[in-house]
N, C-alpha and C. Protein backbone atom coordinates (compact mmCIF):
# COMPACT_ATOMS: atom_id res chain seq x y z
N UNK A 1 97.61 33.54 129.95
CA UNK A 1 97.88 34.06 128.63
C UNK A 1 98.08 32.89 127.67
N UNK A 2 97.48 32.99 126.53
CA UNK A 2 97.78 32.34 125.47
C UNK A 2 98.49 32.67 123.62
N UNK A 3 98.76 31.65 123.51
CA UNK A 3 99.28 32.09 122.47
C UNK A 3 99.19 30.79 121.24
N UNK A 4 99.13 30.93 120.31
CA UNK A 4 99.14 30.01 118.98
C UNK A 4 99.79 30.46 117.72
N UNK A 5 100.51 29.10 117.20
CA UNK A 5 101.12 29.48 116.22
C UNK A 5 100.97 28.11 115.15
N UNK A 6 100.46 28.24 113.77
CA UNK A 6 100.82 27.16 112.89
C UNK A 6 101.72 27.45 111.28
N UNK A 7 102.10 27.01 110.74
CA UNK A 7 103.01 26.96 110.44
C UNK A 7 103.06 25.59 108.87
N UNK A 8 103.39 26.02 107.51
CA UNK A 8 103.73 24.92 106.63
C UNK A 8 105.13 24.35 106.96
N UNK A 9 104.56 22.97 107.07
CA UNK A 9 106.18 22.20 107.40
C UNK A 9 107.31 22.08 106.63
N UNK A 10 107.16 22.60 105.16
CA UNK A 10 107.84 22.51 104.28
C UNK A 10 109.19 23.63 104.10
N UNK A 11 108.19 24.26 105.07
CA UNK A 11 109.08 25.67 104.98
C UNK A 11 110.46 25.09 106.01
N UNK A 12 110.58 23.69 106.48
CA UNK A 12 111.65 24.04 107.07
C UNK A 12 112.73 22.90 106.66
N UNK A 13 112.23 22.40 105.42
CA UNK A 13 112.44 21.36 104.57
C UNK A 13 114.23 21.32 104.47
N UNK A 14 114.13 22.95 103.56
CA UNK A 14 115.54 23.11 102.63
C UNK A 14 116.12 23.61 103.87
N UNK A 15 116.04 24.36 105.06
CA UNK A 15 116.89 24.53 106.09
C UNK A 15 118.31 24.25 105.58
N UNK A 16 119.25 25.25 106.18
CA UNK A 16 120.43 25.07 105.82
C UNK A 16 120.88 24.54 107.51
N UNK A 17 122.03 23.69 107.70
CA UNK A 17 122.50 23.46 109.22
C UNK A 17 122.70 24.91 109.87
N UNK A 18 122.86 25.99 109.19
CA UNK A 18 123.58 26.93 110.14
C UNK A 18 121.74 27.74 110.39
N UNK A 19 121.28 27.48 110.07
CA UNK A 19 119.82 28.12 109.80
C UNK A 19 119.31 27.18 111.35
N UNK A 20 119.24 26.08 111.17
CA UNK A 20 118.59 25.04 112.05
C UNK A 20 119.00 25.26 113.42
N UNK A 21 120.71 25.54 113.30
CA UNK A 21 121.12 25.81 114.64
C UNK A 21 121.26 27.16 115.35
N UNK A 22 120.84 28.06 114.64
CA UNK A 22 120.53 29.13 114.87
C UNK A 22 119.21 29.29 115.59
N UNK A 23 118.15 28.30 115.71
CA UNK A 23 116.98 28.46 116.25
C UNK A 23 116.58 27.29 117.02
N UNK A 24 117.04 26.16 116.81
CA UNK A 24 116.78 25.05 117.63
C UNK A 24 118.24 24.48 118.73
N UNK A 25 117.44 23.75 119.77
CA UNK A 25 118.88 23.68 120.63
C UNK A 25 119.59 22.38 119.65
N UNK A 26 120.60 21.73 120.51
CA UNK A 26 121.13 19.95 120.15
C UNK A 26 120.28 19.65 120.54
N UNK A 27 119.29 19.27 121.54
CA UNK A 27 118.35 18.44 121.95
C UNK A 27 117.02 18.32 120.52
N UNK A 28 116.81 19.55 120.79
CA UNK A 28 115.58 19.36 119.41
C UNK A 28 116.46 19.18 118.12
N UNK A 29 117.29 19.58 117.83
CA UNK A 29 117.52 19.19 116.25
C UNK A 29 118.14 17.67 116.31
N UNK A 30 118.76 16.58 117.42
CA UNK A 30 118.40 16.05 117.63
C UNK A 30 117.48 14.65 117.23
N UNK A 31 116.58 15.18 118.21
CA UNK A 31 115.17 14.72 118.33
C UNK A 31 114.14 14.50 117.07
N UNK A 32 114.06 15.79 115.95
CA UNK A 32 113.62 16.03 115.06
C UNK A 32 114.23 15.26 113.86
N UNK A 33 115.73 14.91 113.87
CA UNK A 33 116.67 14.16 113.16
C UNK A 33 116.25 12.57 112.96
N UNK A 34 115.83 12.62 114.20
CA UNK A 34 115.36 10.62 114.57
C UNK A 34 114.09 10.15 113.75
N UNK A 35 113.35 11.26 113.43
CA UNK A 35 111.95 10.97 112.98
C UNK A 35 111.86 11.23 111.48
N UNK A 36 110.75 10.27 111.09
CA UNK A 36 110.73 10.04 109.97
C UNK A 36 110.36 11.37 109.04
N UNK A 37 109.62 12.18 109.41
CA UNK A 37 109.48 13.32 108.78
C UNK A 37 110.48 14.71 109.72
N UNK A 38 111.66 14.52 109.79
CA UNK A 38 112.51 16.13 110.97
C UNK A 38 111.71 17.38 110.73
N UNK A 39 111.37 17.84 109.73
CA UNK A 39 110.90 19.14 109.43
C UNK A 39 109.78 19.13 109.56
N UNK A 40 108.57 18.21 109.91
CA UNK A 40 107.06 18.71 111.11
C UNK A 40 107.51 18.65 112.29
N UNK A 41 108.80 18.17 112.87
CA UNK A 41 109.51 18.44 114.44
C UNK A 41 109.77 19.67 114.43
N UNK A 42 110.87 19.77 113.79
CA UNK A 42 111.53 21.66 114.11
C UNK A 42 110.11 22.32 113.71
N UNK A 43 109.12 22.25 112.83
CA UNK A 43 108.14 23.04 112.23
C UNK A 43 107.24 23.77 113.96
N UNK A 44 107.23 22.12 114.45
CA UNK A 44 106.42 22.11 115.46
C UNK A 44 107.02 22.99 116.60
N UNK A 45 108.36 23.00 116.44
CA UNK A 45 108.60 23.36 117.77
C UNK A 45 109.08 24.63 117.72
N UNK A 46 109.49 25.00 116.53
CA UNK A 46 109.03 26.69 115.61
C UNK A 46 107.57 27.19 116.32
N UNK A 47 106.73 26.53 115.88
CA UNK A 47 105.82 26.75 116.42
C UNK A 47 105.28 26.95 118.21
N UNK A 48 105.84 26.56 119.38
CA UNK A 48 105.95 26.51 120.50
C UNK A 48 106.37 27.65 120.26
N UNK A 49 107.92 28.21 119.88
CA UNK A 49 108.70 29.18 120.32
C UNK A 49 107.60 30.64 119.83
N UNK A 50 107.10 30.38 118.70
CA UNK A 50 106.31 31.06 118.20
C UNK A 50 105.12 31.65 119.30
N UNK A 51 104.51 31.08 119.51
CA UNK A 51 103.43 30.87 120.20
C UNK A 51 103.77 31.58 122.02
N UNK A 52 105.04 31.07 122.02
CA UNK A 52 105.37 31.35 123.58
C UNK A 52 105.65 33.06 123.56
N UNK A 53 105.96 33.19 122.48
CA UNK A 53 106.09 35.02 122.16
C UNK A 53 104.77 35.76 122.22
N UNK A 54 103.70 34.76 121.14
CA UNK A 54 102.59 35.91 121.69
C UNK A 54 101.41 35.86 122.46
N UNK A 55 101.78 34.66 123.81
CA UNK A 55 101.39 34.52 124.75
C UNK A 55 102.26 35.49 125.52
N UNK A 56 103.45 35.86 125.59
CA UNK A 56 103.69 36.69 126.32
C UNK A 56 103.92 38.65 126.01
N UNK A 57 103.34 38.03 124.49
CA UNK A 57 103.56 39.52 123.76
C UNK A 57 105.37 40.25 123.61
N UNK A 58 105.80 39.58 123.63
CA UNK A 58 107.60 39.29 124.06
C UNK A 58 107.93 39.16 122.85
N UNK A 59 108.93 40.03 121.95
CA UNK A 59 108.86 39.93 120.52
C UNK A 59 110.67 40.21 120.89
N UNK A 60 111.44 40.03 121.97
CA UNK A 60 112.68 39.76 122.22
C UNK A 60 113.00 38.43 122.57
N UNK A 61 112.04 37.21 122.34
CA UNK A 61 112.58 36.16 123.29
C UNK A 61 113.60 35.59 122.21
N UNK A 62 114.42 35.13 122.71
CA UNK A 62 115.92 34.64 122.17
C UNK A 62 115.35 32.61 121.64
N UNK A 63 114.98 32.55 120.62
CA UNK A 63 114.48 31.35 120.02
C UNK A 63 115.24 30.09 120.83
N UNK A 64 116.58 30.21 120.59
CA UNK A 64 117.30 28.93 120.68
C UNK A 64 117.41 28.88 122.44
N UNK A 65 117.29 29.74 123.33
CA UNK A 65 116.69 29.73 124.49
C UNK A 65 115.83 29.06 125.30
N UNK A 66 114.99 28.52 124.48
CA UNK A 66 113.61 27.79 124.63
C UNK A 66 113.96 26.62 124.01
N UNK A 67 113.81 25.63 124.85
CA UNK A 67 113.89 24.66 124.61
C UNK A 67 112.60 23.54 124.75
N UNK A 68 112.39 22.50 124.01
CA UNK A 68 111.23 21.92 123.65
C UNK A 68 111.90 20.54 124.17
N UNK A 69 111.27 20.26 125.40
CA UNK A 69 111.55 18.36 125.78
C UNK A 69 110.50 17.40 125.58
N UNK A 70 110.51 16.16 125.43
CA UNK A 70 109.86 15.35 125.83
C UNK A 70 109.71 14.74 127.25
N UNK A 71 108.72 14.30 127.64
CA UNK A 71 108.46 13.47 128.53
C UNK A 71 108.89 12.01 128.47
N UNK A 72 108.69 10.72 129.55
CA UNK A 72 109.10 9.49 129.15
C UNK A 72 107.97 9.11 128.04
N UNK A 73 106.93 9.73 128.35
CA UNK A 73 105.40 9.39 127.51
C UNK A 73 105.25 10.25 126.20
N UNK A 74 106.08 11.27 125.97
CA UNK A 74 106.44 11.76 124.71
C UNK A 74 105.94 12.77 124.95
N UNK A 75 105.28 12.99 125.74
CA UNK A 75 104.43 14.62 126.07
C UNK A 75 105.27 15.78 126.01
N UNK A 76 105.04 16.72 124.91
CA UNK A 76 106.08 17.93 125.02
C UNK A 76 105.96 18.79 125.98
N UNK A 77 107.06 19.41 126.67
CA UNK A 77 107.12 20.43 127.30
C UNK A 77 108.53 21.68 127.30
N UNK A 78 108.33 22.77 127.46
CA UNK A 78 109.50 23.32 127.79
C UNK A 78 110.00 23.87 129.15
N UNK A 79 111.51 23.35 128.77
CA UNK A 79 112.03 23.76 129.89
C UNK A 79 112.63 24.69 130.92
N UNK A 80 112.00 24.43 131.91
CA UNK A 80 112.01 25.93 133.06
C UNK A 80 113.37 26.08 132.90
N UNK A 81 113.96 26.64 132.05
CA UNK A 81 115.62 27.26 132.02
C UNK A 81 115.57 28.83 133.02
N UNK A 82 116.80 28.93 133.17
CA UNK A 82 116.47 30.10 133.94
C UNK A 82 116.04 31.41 133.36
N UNK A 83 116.39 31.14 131.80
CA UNK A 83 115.88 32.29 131.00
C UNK A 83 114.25 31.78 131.00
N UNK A 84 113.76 30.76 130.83
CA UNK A 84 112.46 30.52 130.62
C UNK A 84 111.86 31.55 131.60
N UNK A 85 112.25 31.68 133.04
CA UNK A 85 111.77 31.69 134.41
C UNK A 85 111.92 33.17 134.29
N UNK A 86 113.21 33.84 133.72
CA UNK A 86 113.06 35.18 133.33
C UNK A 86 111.81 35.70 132.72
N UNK A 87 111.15 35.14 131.78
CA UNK A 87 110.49 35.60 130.59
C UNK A 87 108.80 35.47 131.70
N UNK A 88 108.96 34.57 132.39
CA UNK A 88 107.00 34.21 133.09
C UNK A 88 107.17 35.08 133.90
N UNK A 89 108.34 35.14 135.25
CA UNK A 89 108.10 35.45 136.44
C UNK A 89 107.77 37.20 136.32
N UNK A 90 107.87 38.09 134.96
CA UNK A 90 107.39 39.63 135.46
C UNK A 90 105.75 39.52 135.02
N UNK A 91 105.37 38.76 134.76
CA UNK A 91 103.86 38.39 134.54
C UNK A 91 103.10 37.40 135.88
N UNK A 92 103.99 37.14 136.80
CA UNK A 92 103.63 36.05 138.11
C UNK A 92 102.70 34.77 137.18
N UNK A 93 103.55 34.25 136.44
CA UNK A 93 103.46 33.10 136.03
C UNK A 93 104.41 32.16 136.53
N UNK A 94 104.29 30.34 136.97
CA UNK A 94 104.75 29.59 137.54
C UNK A 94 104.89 28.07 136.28
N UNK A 95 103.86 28.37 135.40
CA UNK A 95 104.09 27.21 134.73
C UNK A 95 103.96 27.78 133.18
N UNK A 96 104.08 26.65 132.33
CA UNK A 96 103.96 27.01 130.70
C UNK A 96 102.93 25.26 130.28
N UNK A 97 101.88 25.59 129.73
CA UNK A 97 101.43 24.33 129.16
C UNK A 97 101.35 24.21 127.46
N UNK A 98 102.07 23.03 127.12
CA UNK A 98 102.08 23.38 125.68
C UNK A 98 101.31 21.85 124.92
N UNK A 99 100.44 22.25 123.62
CA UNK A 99 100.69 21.34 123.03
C UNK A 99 100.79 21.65 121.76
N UNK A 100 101.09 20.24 120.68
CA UNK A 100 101.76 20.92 119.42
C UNK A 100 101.03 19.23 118.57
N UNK A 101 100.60 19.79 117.42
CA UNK A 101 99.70 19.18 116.51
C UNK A 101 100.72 19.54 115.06
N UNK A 102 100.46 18.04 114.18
CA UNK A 102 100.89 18.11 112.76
C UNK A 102 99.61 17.72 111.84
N UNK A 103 99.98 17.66 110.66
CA UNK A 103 99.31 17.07 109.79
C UNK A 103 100.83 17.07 108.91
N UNK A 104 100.18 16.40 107.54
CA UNK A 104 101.09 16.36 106.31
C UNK A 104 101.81 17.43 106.16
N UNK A 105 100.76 18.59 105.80
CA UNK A 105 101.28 20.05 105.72
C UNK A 105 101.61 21.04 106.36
N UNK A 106 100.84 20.64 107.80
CA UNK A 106 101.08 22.03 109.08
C UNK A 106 101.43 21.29 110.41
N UNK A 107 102.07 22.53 111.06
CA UNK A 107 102.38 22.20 112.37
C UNK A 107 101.78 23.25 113.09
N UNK A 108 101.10 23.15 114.25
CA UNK A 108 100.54 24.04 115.15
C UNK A 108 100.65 23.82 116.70
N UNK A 109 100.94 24.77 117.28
CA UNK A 109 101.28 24.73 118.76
C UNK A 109 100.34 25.31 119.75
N UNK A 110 99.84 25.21 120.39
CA UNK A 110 99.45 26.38 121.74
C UNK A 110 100.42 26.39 123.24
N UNK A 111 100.62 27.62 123.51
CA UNK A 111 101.16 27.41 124.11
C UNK A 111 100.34 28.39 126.02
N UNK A 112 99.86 28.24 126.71
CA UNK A 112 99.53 28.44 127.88
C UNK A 112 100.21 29.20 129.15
N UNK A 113 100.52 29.99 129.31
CA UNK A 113 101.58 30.75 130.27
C UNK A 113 100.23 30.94 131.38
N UNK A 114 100.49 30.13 132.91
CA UNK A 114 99.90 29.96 133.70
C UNK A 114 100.43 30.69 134.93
């Protein structure tokens, strides 16, 4: 199953903190904090969470749930949380492959439920 989601990065510009942490974990807001543009990070990873919904057609998944890591090589992935493992295993899925693309203005994700 697949799923895609893109997204204007701007839209997550004015974010209020209680807005940000309402949908992203500490790790990604974070992460997104360190970089020179934060709002194509959270945009992007808006986008994953996005994407992981309508790869699974799952319009209950709990956002801040899903979490978006890096690799040592920067490669994103999310993590098999046990809610993650909730959400694949009634579909006999074992993995999730994601990737996630910016530009200036957009952020876009795919996300792969294997």
């Amino acid at each position: 199953m697949i799923g895609i989601d893109i997204e204007r990065n701007d839209r997550f510009k004015d974010w209020t903190d209680k807005q940000i942490t309402r949908i992203f974990t500490k790790t990604e807001r974070e992460y997104a904090m360190k970089q020179a543009n934060p709002e194509r990070h959270l945009c992007g990873f808006f986008c994953v969470k996005e994407a992981l919904v309508k790869a699974l057609n799952n319009q209950t998944i709990e956002y801040k749930k899903i979490e978006v890591l890096h690799t040592e090589t920067n490669m994103p992935y999310i993590k098999l949380s046990t809610y993650v493992r909730s959400l694949i295993e009634p579909v006999n899925a074992t993995r999730i492959d994601i990737s996630i693309s910016h530009t200036d203005e957009y952020s876009t994700a795919v996300v792969q439920v294997i």
